[in-house]
PDB file of N, CA and C in Angstrom:
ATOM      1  N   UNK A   1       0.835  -1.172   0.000  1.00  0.00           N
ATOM      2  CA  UNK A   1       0.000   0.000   0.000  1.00  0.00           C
ATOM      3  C   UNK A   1       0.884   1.240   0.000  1.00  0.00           C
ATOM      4  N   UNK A   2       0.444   2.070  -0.910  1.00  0.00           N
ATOM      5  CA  UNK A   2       1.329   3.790  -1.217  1.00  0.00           C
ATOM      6  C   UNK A   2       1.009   4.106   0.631  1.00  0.00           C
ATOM      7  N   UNK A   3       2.006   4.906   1.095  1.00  0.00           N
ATOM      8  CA  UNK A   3       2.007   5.411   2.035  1.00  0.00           C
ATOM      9  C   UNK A   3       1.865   7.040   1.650  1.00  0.00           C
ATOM     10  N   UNK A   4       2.902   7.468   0.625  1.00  0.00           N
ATOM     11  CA  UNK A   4       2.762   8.792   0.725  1.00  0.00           C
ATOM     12  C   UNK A   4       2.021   9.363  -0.101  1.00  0.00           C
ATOM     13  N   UNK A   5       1.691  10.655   0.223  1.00  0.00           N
ATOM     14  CA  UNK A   5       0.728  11.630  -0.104  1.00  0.00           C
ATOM     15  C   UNK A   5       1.318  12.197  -1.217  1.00  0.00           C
ATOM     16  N   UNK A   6       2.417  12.434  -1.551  1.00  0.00           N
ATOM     17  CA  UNK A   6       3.312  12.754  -2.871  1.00  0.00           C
ATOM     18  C   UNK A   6       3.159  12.210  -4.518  1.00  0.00           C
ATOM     19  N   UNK A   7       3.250  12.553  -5.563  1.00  0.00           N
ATOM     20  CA  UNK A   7       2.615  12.104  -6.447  1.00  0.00           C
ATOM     21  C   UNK A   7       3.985  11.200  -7.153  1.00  0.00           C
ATOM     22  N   UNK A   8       4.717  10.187  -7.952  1.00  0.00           N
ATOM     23  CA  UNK A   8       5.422  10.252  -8.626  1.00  0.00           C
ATOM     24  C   UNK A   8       5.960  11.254  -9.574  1.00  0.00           C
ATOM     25  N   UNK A   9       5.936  12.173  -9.390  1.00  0.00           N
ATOM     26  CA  UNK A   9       7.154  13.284 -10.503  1.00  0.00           C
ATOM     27  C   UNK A   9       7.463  13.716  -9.308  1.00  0.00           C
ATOM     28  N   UNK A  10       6.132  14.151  -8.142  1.00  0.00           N
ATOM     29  CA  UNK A  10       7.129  14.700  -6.832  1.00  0.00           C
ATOM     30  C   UNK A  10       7.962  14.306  -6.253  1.00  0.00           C
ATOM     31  N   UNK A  11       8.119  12.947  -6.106  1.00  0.00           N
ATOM     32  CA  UNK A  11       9.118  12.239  -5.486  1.00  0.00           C
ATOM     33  C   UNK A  11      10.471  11.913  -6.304  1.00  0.00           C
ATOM     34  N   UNK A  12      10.380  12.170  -7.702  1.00  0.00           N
ATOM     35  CA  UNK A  12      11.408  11.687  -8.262  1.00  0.00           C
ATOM     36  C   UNK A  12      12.647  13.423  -8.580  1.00  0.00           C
ATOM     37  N   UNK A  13      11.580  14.600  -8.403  1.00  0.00           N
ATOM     38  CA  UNK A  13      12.274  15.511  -8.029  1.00  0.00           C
ATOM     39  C   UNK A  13      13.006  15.394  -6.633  1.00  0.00           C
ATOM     40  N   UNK A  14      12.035  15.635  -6.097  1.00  0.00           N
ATOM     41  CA  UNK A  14      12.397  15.146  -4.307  1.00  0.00           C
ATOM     42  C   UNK A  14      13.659  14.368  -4.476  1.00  0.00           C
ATOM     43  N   UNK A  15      13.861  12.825  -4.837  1.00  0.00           N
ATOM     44  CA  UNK A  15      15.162  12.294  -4.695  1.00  0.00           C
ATOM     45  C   UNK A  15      16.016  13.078  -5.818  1.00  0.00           C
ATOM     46  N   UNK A  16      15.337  13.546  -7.145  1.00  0.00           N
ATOM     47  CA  UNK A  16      16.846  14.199  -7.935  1.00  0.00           C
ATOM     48  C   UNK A  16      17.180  15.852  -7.254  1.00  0.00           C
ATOM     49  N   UNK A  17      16.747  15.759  -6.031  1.00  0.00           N
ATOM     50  CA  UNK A  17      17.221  17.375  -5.264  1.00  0.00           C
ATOM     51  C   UNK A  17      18.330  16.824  -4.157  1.00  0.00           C
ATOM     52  N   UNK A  18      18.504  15.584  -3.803  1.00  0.00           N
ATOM     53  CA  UNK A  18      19.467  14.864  -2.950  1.00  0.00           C
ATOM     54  C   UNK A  18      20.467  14.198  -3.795  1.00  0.00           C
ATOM     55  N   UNK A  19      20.807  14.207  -5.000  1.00  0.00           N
ATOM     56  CA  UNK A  19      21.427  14.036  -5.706  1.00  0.00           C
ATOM     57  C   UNK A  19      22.968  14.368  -5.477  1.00  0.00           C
ATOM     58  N   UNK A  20      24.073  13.222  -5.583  1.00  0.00           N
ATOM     59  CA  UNK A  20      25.367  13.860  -5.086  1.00  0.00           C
ATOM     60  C   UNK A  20      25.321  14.450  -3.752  1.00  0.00           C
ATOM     61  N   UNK A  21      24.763  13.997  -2.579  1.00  0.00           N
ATOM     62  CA  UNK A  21      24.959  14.910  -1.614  1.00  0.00           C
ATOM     63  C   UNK A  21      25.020  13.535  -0.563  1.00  0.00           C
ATOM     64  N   UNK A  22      25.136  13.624   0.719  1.00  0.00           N
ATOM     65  CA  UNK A  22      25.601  12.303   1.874  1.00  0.00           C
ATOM     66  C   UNK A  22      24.006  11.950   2.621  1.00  0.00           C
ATOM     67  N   UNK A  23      23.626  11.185   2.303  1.00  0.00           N
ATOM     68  CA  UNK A  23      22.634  10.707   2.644  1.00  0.00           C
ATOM     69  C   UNK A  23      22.610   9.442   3.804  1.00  0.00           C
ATOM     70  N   UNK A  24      21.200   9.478   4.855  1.00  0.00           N
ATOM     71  CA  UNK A  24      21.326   8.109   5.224  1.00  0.00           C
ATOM     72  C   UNK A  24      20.105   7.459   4.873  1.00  0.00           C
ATOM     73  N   UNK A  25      20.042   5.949   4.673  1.00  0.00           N
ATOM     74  CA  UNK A  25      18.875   5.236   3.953  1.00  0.00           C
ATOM     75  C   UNK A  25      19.049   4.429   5.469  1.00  0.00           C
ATOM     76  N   UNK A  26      17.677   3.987   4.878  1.00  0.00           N
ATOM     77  CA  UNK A  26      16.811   2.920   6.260  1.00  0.00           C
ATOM     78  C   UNK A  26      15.837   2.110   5.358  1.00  0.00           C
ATOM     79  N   UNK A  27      16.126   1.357   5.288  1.00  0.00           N
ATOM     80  CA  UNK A  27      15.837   0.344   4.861  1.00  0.00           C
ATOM     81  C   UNK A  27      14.599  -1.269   5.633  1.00  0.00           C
ATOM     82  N   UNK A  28      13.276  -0.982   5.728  1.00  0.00           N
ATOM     83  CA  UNK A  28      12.731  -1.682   6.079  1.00  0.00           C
ATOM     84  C   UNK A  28      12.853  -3.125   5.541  1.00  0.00           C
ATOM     85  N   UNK A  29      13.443  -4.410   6.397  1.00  0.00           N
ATOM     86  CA  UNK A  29      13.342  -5.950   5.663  1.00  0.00           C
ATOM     87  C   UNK A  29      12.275  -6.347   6.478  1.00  0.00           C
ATOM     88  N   UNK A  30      11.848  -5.919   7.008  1.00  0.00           N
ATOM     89  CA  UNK A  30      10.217  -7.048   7.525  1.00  0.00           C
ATOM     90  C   UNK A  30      10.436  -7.478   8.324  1.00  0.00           C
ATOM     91  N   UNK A  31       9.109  -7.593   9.571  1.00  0.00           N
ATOM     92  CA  UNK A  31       9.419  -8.783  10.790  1.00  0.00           C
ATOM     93  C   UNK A  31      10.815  -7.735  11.842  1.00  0.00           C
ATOM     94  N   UNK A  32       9.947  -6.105  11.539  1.00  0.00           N
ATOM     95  CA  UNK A  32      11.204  -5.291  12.361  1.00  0.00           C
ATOM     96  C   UNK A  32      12.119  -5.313  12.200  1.00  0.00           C
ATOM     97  N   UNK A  33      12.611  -5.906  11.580  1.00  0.00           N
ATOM     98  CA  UNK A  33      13.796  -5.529  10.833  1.00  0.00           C
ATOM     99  C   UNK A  33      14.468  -4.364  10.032  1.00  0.00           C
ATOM    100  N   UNK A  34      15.661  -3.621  10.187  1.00  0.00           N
ATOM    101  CA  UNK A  34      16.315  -2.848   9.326  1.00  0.00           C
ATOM    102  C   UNK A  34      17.174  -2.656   9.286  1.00  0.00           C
ATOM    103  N   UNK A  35      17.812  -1.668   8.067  1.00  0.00           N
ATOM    104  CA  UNK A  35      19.005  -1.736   7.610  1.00  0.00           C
ATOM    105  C   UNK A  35      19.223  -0.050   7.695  1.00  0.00           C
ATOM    106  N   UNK A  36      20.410   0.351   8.207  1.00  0.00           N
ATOM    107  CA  UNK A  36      20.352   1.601   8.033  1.00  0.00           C
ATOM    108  C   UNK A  36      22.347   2.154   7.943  1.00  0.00           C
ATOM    109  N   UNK A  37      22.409   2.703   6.740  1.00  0.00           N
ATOM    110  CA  UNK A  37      23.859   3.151   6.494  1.00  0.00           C
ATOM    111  C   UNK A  37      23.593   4.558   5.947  1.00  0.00           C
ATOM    112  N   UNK A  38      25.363   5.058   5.616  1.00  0.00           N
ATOM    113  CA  UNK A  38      25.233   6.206   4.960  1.00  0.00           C
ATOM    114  C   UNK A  38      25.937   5.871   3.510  1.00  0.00           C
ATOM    115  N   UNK A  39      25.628   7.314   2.828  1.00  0.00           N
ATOM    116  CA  UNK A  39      25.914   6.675   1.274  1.00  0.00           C
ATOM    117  C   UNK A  39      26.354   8.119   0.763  1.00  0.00           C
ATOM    118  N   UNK A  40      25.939   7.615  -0.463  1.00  0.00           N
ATOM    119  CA  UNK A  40      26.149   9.268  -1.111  1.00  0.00           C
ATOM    120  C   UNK A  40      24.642   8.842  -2.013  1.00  0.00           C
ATOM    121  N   UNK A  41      24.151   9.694  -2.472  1.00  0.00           N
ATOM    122  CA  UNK A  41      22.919   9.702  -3.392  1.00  0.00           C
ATOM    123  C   UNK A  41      23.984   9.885  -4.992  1.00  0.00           C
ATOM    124  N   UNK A  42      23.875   9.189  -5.734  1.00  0.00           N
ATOM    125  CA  UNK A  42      24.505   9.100  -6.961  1.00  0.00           C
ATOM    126  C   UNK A  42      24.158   9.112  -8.530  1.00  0.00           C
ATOM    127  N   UNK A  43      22.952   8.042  -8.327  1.00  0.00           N
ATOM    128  CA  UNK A  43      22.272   8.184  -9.458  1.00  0.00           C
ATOM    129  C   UNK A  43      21.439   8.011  -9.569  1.00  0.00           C
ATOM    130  N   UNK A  44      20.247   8.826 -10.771  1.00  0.00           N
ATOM    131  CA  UNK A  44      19.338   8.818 -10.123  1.00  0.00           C
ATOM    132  C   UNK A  44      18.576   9.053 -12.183  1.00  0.00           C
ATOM    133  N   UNK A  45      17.840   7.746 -11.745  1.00  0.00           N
ATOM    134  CA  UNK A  45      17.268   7.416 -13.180  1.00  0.00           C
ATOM    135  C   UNK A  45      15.736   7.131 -13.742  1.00  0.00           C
ATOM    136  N   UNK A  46      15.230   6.801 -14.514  1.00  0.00           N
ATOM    137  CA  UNK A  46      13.792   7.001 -14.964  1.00  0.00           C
ATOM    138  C   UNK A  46      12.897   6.184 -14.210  1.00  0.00           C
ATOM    139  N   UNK A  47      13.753   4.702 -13.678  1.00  0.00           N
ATOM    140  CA  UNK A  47      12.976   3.889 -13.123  1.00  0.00           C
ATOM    141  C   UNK A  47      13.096   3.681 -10.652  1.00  0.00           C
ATOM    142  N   UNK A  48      14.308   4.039 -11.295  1.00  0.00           N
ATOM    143  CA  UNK A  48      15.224   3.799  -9.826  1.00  0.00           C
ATOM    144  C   UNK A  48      16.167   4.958  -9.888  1.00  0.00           C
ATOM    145  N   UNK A  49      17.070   4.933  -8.552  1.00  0.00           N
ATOM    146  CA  UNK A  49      18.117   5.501  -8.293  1.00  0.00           C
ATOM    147  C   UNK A  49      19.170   4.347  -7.106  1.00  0.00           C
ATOM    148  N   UNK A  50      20.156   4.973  -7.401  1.00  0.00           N
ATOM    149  CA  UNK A  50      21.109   3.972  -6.743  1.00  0.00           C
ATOM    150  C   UNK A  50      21.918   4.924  -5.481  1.00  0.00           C
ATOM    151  N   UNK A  51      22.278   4.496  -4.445  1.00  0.00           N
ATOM    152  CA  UNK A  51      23.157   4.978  -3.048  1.00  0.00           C
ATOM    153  C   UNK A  51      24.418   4.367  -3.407  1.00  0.00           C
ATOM    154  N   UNK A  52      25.613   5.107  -3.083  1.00  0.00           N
ATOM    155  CA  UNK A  52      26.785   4.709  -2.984  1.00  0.00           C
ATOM    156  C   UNK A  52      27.316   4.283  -1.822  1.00  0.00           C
ATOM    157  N   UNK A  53      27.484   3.429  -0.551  1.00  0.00           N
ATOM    158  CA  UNK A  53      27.719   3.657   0.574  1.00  0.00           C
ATOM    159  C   UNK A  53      29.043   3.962   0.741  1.00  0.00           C
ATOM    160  N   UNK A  54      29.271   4.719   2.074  1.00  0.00           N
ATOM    161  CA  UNK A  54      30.620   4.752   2.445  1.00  0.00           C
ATOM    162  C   UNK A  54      31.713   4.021   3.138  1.00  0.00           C
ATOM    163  N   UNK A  55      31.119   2.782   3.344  1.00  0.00           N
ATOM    164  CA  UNK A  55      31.457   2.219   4.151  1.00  0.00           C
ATOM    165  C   UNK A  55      31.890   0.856   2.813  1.00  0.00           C
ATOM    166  N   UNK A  56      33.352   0.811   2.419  1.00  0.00           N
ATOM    167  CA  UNK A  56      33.213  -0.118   1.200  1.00  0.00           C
ATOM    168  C   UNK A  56      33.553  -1.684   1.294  1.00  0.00           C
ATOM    169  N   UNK A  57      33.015  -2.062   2.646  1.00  0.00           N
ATOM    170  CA  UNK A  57      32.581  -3.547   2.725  1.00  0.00           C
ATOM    171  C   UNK A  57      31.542  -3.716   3.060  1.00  0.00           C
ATOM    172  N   UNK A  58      30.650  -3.261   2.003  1.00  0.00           N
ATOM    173  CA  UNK A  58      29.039  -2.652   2.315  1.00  0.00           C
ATOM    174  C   UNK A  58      28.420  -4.190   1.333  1.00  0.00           C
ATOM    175  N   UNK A  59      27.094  -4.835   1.652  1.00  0.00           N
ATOM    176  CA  UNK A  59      27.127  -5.938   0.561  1.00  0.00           C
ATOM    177  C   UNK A  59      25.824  -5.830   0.512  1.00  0.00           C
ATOM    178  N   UNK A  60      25.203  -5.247   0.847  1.00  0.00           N
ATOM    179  CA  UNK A  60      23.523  -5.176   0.635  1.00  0.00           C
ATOM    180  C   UNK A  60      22.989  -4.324  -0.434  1.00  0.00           C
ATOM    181  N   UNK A  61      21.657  -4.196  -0.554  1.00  0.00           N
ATOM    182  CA  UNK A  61      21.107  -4.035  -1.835  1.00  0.00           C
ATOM    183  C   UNK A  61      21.613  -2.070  -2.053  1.00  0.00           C
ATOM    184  N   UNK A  62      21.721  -1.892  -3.098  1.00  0.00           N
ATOM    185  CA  UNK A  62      22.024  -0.305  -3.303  1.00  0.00           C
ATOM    186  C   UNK A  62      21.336   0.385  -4.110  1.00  0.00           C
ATOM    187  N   UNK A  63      20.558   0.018  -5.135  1.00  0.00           N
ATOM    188  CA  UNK A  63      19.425   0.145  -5.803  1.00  0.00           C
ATOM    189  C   UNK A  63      17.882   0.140  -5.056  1.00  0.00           C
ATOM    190  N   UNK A  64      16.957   1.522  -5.554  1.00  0.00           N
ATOM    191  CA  UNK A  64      15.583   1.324  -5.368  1.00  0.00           C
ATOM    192  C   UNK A  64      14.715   1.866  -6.134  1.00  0.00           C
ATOM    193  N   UNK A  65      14.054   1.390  -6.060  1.00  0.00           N
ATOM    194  CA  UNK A  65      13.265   1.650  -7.075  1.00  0.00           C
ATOM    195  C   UNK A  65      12.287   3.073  -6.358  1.00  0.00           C
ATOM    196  N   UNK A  66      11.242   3.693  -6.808  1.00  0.00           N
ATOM    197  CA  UNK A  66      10.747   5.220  -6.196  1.00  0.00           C
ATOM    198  C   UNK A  66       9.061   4.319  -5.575  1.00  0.00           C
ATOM    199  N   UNK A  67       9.071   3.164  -6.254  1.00  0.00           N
ATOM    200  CA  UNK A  67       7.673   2.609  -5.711  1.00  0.00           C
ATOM    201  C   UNK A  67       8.219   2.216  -3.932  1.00  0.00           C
ATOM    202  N   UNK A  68       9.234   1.449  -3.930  1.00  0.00           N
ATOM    203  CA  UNK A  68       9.499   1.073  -2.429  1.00  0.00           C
ATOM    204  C   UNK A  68      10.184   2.245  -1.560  1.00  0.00           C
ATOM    205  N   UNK A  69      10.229   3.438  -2.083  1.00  0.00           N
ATOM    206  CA  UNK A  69      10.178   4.780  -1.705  1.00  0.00           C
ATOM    207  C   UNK A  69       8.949   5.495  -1.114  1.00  0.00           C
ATOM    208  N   UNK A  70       8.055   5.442  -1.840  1.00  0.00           N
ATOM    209  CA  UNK A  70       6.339   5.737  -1.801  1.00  0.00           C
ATOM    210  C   UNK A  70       5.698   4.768  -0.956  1.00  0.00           C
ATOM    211  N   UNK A  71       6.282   3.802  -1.038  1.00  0.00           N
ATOM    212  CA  UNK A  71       5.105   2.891  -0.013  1.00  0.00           C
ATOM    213  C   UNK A  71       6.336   2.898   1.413  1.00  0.00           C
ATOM    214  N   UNK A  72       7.220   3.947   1.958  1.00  0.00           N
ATOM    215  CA  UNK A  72       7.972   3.462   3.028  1.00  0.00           C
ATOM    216  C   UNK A  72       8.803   2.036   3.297  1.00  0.00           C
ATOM    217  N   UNK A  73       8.840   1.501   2.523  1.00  0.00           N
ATOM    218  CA  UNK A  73      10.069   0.443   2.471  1.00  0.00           C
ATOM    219  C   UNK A  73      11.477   0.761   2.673  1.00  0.00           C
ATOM    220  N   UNK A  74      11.651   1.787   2.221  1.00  0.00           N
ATOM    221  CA  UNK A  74      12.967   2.785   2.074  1.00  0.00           C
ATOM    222  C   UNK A  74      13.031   4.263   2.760  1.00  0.00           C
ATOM    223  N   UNK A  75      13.826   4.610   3.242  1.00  0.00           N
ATOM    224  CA  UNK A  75      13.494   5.965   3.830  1.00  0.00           C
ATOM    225  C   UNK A  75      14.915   6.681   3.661  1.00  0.00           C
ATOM    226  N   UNK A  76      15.265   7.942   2.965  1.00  0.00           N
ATOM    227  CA  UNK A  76      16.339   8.355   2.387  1.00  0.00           C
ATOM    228  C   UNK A  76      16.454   9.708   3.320  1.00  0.00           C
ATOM    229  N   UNK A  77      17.042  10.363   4.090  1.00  0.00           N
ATOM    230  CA  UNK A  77      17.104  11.571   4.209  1.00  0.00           C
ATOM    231  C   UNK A  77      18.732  12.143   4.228  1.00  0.00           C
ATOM    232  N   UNK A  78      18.882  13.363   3.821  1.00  0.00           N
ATOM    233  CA  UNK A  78      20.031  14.036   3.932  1.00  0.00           C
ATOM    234  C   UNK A  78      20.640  14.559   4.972  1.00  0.00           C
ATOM    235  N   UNK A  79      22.321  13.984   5.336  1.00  0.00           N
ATOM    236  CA  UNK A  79      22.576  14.087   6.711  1.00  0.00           C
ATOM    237  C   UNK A  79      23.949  14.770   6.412  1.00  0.00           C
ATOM    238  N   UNK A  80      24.795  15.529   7.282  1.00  0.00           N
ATOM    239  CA  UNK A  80      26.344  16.162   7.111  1.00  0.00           C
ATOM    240  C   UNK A  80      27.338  15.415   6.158  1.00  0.00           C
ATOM    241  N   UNK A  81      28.483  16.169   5.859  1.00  0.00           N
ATOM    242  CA  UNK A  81      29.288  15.054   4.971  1.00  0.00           C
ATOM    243  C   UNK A  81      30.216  14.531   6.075  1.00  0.00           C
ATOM    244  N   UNK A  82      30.310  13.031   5.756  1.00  0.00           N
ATOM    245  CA  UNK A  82      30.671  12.203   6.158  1.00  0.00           C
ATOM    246  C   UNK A  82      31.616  11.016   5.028  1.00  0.00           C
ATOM    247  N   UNK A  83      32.656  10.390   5.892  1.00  0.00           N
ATOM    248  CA  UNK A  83      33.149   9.500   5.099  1.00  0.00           C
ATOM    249  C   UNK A  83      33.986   9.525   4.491  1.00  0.00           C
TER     250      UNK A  83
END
């Protein structure tokens, strides 16, 4: 289920305005579970965008798509530079 109130073009501005800048993602896996690092916001494309992490024995997923963005699966916000 969409969680947010945001439309798709809003959100895909929204992530191409964090673009190149130090981000941290949180990452919902289910059953309370999560994942949460820092990255860089890097690229950012028609279907998805991808995180760079900083941490480079990083092995988890780095790609998302803007649907598991919209429904809160993923949670991206912009934090100091780091790394």
């Amino acid at each position: 289920m969409i969680k947010s109130g945001e439309t798709l073009g809003q959100v895909k501005r929204h992530i191409s305005d964090m673009r190149e800048k130090p981000v941290e993602v949180t990452v919902n896996l289910g059953r309370n579970k999560f994942l949460v690092y820092a990255g860089r916001l890097m690229g950012v494309y028609p279907a998805l965008f991808t995180v760079t992490p900083f941490d480079k024995d990083f092995r988890g997923k780095t790609s998302y798509s803007y649907s598991e963005y919209m429904c809160g699966k993923v949670k991206v916000k912009v934090t100091k530079e780091s790394g």
